[in-house]
Protein backbone atom coordinates (compact mmCIF):
# COMPACT_ATOMS: atom_id res chain seq x y z
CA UNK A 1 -13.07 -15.54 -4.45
CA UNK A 2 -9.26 -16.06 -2.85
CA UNK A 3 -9.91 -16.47 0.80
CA UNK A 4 -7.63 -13.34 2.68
CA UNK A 5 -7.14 -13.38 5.90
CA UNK A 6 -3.81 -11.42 6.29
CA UNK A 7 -3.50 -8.29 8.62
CA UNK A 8 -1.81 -5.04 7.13
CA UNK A 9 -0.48 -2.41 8.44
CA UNK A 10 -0.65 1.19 6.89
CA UNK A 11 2.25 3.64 7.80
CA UNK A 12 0.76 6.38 6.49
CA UNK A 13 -1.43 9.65 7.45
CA UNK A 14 -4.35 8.67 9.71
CA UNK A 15 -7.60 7.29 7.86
CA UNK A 16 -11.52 7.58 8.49
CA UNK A 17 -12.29 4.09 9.75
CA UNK A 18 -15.69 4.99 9.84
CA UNK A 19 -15.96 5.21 6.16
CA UNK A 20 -18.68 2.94 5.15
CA UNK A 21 -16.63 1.33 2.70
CA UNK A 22 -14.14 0.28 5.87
CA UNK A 23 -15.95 0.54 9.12
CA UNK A 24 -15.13 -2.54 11.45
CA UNK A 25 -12.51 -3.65 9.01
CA UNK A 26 -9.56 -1.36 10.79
CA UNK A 27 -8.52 -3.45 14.22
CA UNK A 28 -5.94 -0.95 15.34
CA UNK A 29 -5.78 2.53 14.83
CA UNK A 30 -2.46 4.10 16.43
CA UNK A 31 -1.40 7.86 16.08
CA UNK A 32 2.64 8.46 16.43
CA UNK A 33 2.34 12.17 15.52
CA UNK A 34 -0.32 13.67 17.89
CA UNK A 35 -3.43 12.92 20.16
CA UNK A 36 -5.99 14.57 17.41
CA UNK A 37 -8.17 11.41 17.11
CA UNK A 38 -10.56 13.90 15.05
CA UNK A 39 -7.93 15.03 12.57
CA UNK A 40 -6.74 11.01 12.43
CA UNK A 41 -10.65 10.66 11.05
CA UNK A 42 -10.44 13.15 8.71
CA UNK A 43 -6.75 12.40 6.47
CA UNK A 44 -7.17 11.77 3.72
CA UNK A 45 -4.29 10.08 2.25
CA UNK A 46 -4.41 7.00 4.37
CA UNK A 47 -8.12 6.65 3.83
CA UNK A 48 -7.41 6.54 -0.36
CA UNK A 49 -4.11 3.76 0.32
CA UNK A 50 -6.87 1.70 2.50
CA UNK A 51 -9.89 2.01 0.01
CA UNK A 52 -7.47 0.65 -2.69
CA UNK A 53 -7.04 -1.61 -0.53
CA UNK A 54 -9.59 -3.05 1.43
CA UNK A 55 -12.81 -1.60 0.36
CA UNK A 56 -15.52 -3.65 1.08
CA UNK A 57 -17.59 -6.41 -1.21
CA UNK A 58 -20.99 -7.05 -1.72
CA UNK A 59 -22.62 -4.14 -0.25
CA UNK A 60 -23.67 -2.25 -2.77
CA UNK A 61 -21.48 0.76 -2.64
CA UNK A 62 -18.80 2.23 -4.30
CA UNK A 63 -16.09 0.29 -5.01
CA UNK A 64 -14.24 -3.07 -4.31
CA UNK A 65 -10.66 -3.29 -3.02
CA UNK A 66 -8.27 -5.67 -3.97
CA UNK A 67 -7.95 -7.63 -0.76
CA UNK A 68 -11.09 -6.61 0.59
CA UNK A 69 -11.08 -9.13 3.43
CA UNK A 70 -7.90 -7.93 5.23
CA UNK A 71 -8.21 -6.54 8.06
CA UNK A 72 -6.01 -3.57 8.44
CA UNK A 73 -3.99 -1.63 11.34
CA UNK A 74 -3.74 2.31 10.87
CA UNK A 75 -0.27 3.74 12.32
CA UNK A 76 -0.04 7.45 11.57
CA UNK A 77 3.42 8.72 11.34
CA UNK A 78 2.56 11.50 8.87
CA UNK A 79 0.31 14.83 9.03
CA UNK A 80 -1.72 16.23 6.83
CA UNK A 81 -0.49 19.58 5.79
CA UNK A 82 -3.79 21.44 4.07
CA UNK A 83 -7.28 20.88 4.94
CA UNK A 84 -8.76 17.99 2.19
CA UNK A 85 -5.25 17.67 0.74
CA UNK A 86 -3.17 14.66 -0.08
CA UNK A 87 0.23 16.45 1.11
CA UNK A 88 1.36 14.85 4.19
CA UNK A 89 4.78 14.70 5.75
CA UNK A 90 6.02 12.47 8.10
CA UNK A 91 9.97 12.25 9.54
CA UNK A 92 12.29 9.53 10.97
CA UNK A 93 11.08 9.77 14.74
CA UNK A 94 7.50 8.79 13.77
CA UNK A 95 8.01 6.27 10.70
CA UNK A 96 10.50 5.05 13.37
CA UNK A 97 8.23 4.21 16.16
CA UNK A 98 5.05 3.17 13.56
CA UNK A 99 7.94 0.68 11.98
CA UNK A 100 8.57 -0.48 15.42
CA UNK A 101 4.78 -0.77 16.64
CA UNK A 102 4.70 -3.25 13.10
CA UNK A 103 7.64 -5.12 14.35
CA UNK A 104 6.41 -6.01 17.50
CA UNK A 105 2.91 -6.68 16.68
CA UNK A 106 4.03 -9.27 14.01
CA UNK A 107 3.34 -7.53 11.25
CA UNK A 108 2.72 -9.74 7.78
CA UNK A 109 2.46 -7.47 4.95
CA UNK A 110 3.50 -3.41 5.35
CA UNK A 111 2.13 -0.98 3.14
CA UNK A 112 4.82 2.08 2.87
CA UNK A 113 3.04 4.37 0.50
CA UNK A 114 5.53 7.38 1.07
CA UNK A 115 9.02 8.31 -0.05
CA UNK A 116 11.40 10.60 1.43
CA UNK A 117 15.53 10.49 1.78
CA UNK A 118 17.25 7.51 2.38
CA UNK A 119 17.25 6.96 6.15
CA UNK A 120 19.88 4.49 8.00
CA UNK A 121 17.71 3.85 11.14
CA UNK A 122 14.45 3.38 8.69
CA UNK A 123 16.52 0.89 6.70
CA UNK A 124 17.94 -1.41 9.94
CA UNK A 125 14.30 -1.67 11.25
CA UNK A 126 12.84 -2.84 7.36
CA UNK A 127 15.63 -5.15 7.18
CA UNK A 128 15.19 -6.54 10.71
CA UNK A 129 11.56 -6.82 9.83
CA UNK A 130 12.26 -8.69 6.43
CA UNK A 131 14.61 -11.31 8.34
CA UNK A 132 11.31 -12.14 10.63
CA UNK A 133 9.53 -12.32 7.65
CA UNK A 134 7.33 -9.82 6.84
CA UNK A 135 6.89 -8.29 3.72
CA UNK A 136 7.31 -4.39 2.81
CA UNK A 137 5.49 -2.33 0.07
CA UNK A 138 6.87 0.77 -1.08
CA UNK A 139 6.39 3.74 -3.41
CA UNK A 140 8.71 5.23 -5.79
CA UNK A 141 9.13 8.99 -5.27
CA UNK A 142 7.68 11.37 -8.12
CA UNK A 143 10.75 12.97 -10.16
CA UNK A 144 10.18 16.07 -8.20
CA UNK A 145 10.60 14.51 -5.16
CA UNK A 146 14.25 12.75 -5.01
CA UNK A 147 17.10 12.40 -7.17
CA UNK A 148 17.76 9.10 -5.88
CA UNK A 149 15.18 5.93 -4.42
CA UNK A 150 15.81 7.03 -1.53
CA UNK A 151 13.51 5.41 1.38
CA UNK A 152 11.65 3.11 1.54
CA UNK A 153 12.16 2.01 -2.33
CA UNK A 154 16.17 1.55 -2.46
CA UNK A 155 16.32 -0.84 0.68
CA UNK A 156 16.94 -4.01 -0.45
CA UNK A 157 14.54 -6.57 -0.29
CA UNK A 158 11.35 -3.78 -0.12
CA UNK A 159 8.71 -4.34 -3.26
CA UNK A 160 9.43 -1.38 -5.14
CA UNK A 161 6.50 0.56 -7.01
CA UNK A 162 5.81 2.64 -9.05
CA UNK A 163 2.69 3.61 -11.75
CA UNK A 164 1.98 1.26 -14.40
CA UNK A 165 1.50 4.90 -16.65
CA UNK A 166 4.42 6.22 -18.09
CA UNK A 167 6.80 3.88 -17.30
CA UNK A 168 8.96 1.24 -18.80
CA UNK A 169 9.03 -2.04 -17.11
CA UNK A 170 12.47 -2.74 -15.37
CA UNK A 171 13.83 -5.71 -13.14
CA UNK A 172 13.51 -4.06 -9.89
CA UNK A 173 10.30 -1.95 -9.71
CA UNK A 174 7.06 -3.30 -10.26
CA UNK A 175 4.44 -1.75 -12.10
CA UNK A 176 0.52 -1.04 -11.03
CA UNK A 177 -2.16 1.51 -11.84
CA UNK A 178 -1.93 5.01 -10.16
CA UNK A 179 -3.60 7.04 -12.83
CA UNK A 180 -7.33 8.21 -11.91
CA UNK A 181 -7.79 5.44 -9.19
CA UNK A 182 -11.37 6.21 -7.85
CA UNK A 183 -11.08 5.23 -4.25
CA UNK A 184 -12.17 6.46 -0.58
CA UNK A 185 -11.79 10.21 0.95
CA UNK A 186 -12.87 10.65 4.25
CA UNK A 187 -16.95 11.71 5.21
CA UNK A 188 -18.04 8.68 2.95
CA UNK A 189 -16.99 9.71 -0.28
CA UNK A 190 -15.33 8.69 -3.05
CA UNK A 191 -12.25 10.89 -5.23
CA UNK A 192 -10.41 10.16 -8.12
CA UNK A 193 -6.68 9.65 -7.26
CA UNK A 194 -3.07 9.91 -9.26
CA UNK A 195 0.21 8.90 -7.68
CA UNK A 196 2.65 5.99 -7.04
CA UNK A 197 0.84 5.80 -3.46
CA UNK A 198 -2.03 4.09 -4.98
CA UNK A 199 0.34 1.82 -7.18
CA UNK A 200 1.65 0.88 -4.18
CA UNK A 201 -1.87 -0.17 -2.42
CA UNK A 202 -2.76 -1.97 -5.82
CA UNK A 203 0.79 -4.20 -4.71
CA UNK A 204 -0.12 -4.51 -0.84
CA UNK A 205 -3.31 -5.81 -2.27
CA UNK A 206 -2.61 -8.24 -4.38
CA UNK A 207 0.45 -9.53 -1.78
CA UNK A 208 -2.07 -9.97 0.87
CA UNK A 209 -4.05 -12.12 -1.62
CA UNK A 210 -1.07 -14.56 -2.85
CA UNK A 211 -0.03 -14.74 0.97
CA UNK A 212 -3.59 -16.15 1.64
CA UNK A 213 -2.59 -18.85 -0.34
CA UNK A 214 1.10 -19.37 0.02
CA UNK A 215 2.30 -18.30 3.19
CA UNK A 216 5.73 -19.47 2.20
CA UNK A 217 6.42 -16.65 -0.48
CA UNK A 218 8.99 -14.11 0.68
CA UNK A 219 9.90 -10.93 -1.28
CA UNK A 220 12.16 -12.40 -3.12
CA UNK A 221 10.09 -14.73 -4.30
CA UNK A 222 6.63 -12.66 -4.62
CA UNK A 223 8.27 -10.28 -6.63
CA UNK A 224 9.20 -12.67 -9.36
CA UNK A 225 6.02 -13.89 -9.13
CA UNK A 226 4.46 -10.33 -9.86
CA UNK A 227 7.07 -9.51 -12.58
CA UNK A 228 6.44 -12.81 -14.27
CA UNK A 229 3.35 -12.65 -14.37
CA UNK A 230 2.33 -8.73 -15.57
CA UNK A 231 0.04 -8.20 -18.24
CA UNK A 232 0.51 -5.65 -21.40
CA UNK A 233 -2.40 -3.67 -21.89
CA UNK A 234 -3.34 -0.76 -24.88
CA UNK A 235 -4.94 2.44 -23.81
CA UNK A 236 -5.27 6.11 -23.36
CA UNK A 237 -2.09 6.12 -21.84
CA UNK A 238 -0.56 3.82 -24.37
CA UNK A 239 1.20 0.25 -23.97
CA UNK A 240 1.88 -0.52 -19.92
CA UNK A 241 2.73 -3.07 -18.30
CA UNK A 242 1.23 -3.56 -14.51
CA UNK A 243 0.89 -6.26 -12.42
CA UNK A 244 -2.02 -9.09 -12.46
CA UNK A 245 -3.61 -10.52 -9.72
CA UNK A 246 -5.29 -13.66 -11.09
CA UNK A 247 -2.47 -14.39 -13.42
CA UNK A 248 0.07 -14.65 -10.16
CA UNK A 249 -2.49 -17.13 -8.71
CA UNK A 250 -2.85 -20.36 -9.90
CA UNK A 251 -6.70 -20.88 -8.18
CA UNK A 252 -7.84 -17.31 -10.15
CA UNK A 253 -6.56 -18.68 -13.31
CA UNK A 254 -8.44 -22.10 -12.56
CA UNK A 255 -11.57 -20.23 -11.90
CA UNK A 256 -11.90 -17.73 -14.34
């Protein structure tokens, strides 16, 4: 197995960090949208990015994430809207001050599985974050959604993704699975999950594991990587094109 031993940082709804699959793997749990520590439990969106994510290995349960030794930090700057929903909405003040709480804690890889308008204070603190370094994943919005990229996806220098289903590769979006993902819900269970969010996890993921290796890699650079090396598969769906996690890293391909 690639060693991982990268912190992350969710911007997202809150998560249940007690979920078997992720309890004492979440460091940091920070809520920008209210004092409900219950309701911060109970989200559920968060708690499906971070089982993609960082589901444990080995103990006999579930499922495996792809970086499941990270060891993640929960900032909540979105709310659920409906009781065991995946809605949430968040708005500039608190992806503002969760963007800033990554800053400051020296954030390495930030998972941004939400899409809304383009933003011009959003976009200065993502691009002040990518010129210390770190690293930010984010979704493409469904058709329905936005006309345009819109935030986080059209800020240069943010990994753009979007579902490996139903989409043509291009140059600047990469491509992941986000059809049927079975993941984490919150109260130790386990859903089946569509949506670009989960695309974007499968990217977080699989960044956290190159940047185990190769600290070095920036965006630029880890997005070439990612693009060169996708994989064409034939399915249900028919021919995609997603990324590939062993083929981006030399020591996978060694020992597979």
């Amino acid at each position: 197995a690639v060693p991982v031993a990268q912190e992350l940082r969710i911007v997202d709804t809150g998560l249940d960090a007690n979920h078997p699959e992720l309890r004492g793997r979440v460091i940091v749990r920070r809520n920008f949208v209210d004092a409900d520590d219950a309701q911060f439990l109970r989200d559920r969106h968060g708690t499906e990015v971070a089982g993609v994510i960082a589901a444990l290995a080995n103990n006999h349960l579930g499922i495996v994430g792809v970086a499941p030794g990270v060891r993640l930090l929960a900032l909540k700057a979105c709310w659920q809207l409906e009781p065991d929903s995946d809605a949430a909405r968040c708005n500039s003040f608190t992806l503002a001050r969760a963007l800033t709480a990554a800053l400051d804690e020296g954030a390495q890889i930030v998972n941004l599985s939400l899409a809304g308008p383009m933003d011009p204070l959003l976009a200065a603190l993502v691009e002040q974050g990518e010129r210390r370094g770190i690293v930010f994943v984010g979704a493409m919005p469904a058709p329905s959604e936005v006309a345009a990229r819109g935030f986080p996806a059209s800020v240069a220098g943010v990994l753009a993704v979007d579902t490996a289903e139903g989409h043509a590769p291009t140059d600047e979006v990469l491509l992941a699975p986000g059809r049927e993902i079975l993941t984490l819900t919150p109260e130790a269970r386990f859903d089946f999950v569509s949506g670009s969010s989960l695309a974007t996890a499968h990217v977080s993921g699989t960044v956290a594991l190159l940047l185990a290796e190769r600290r070095h890699l920036g965006s630029a650079a880890l997005r070439a990587l990612l693009m060169s090396t996708s994989s064409v598969s034939t399915g249900s769906d028919g021919v995609t094109e997603s990324i590939n996690a062993c083929a981006a890293e030399p020591r996978c391909r060694r020992s597979a």
